[in-house]
Protein backbone atom coordinates (compact mmCIF):
# COMPACT_ATOMS: atom_id res chain seq x y z
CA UNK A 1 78.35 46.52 23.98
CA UNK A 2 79.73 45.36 27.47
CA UNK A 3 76.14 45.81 28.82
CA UNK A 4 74.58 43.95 26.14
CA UNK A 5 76.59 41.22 26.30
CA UNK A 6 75.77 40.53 29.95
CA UNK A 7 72.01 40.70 29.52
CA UNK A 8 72.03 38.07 26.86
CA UNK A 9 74.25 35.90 28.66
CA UNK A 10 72.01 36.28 31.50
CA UNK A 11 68.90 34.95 29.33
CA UNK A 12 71.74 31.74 28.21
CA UNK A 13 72.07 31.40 32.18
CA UNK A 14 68.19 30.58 32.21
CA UNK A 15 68.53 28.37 29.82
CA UNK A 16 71.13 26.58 30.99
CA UNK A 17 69.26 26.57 34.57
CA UNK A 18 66.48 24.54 32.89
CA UNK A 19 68.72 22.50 31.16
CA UNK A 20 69.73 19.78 33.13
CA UNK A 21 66.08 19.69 35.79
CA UNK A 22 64.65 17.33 32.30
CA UNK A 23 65.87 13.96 32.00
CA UNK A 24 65.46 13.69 28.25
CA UNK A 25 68.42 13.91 26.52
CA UNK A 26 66.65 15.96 23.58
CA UNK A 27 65.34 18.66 25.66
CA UNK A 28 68.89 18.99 27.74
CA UNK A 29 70.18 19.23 23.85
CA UNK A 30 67.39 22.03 22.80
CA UNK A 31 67.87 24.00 25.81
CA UNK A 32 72.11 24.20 25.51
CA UNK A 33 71.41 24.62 21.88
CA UNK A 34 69.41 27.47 22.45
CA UNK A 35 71.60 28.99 25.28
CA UNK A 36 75.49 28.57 23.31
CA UNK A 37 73.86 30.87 20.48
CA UNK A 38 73.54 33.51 22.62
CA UNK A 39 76.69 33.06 24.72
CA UNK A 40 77.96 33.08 21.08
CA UNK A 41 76.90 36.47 20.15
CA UNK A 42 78.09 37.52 23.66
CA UNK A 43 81.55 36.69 22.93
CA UNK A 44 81.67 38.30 19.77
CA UNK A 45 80.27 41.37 21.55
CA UNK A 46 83.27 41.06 23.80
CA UNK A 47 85.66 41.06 21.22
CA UNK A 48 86.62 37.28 21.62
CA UNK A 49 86.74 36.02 18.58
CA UNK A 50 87.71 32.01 19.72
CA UNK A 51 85.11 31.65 22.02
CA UNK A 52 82.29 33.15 20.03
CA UNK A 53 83.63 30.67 16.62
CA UNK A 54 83.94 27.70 19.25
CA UNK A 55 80.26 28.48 20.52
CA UNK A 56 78.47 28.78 17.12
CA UNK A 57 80.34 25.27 15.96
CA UNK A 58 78.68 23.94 19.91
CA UNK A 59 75.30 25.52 19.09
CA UNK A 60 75.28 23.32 15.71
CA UNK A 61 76.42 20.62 17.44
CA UNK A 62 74.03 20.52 19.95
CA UNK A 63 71.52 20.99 17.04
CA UNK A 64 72.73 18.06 15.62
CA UNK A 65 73.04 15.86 18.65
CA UNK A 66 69.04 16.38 19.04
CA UNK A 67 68.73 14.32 16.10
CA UNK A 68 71.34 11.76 15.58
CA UNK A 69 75.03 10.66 17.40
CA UNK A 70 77.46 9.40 14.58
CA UNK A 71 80.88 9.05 15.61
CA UNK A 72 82.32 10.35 12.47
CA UNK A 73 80.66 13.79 12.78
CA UNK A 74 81.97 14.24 16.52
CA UNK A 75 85.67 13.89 15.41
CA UNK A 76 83.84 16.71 12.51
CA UNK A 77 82.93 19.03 15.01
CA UNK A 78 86.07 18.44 16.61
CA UNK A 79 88.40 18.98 13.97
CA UNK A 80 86.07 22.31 13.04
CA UNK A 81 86.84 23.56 16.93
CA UNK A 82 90.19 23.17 16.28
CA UNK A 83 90.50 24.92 12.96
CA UNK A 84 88.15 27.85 14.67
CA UNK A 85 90.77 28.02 17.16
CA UNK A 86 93.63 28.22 14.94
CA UNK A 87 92.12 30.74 12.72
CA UNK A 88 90.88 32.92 15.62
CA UNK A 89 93.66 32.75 17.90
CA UNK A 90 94.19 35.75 20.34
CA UNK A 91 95.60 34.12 23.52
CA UNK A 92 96.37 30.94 25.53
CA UNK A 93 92.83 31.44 26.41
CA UNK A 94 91.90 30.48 23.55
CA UNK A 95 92.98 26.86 24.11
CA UNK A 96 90.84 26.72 27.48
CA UNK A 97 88.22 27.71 25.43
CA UNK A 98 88.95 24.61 23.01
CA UNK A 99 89.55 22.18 25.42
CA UNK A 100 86.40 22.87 27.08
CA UNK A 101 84.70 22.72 23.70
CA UNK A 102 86.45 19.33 23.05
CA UNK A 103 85.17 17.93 25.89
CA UNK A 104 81.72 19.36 25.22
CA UNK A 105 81.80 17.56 22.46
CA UNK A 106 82.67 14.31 23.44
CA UNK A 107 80.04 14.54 25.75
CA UNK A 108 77.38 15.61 23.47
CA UNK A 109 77.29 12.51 21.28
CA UNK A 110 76.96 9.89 24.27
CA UNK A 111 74.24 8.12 24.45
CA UNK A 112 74.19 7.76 27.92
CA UNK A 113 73.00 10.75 30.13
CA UNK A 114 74.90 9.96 33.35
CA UNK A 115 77.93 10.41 31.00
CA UNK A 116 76.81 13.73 29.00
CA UNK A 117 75.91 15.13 32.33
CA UNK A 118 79.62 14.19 34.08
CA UNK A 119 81.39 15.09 30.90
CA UNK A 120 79.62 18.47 30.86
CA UNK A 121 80.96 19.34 34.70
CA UNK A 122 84.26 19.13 33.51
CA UNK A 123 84.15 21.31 30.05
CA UNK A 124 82.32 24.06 32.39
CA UNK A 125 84.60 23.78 34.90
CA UNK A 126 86.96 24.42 31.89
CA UNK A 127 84.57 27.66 30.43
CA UNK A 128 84.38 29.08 34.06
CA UNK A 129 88.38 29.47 34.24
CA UNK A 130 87.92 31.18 30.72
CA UNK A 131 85.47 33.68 31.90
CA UNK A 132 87.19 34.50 35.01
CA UNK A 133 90.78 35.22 32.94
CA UNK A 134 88.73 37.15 30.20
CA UNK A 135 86.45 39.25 32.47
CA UNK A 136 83.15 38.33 32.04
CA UNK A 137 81.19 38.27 35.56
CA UNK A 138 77.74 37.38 33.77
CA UNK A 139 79.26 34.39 32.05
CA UNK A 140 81.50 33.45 35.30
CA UNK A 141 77.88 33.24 36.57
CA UNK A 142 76.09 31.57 33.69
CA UNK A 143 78.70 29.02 33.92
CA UNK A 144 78.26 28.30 38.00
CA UNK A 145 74.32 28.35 37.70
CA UNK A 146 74.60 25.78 34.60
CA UNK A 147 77.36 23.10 36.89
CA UNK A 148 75.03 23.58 40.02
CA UNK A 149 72.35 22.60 37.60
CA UNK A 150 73.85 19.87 36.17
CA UNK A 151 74.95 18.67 39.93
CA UNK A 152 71.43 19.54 40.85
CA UNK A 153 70.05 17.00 38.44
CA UNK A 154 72.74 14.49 38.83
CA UNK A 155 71.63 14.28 42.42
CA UNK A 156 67.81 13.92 41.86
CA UNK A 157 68.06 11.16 39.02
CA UNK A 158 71.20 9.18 39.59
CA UNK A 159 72.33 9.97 43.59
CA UNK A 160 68.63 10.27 45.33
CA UNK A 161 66.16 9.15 42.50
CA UNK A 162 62.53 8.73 44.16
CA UNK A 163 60.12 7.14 42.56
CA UNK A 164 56.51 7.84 42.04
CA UNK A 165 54.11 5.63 43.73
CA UNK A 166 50.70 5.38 42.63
């Protein structure tokens, strides 16, 4: 199962390398979406029950967040994470799991990409400290290749944007 787990968190690394090299908000959102489903299933194939719960609730959040932002179903999502958490507890890692989630969160319903994208460095800084503590190299990795992403794409649309001349 260990094996497994690694190969389809290397196909979620992919997708999380594409991720952040679009600009639109929506396909940022369809890529993650499609990447924390299979990080989910790699948890659970690790035996970790909090961070598999806590990435299913993210992949329907993400789902949601392609299509609307209300405030009301954020503090839903969040109060789901936290109830996940509680119900699947198995070890203080569970709460860096959650507050990486939390954050997550937050950053998924903002409107503004700068934001999402900042937001998101901190919850993986967050799911990288998980990974390391719970021994999962491939998702340790996953993790690094999505932040250098994200940095990647802060840096060519907010630090160094060039623009196309005709």
């Amino acid at each position: 199962m260990f094996i497994l787990s690694q190969c389809l968190v290397a196909v979620a690394t992919l997708l999380d390398l594409a991720s952040f090299q679009f600009k639109s908000r929506q396909i940022i959102l369809m890529c993650l979406f499609s990447s924390v489903l299979l990080t989910s299933i790699h948890f659970l194939l690790l035996n970790n029950l909090s961070a598999s719960a806590l990435m299913l609730i993210a992949a329907l959040r993400y789902g949601y967040c392609i299509f609307a932002r209300k405030q009301w179903v954020m503090y839903g999502f969040m109060a789901l994470s936290v109830f996940a958490v509680l119900i699947t507890w198995q070890s203080w890692f569970s709460f860096i799991a959650l507050t990486a989630t939390l954050v997550q969160t937050y950053a998924s319903f903002q409107s503004k990409d700068l934001l999402l994208r900042c937001l998101m460095v901190l919850g993986t800084l967050c799911w990288i400290t998980h990974n390391l503590l719970i021994f999962s190299p491939v998702a340790v990795i996953m993790e690094t290749v999505f932040l250098l992403s994200n940095l990647l794409g802060l840096w060519r649309f907010y630090v160094n944007p060039r623009t196309v001349t005709p």
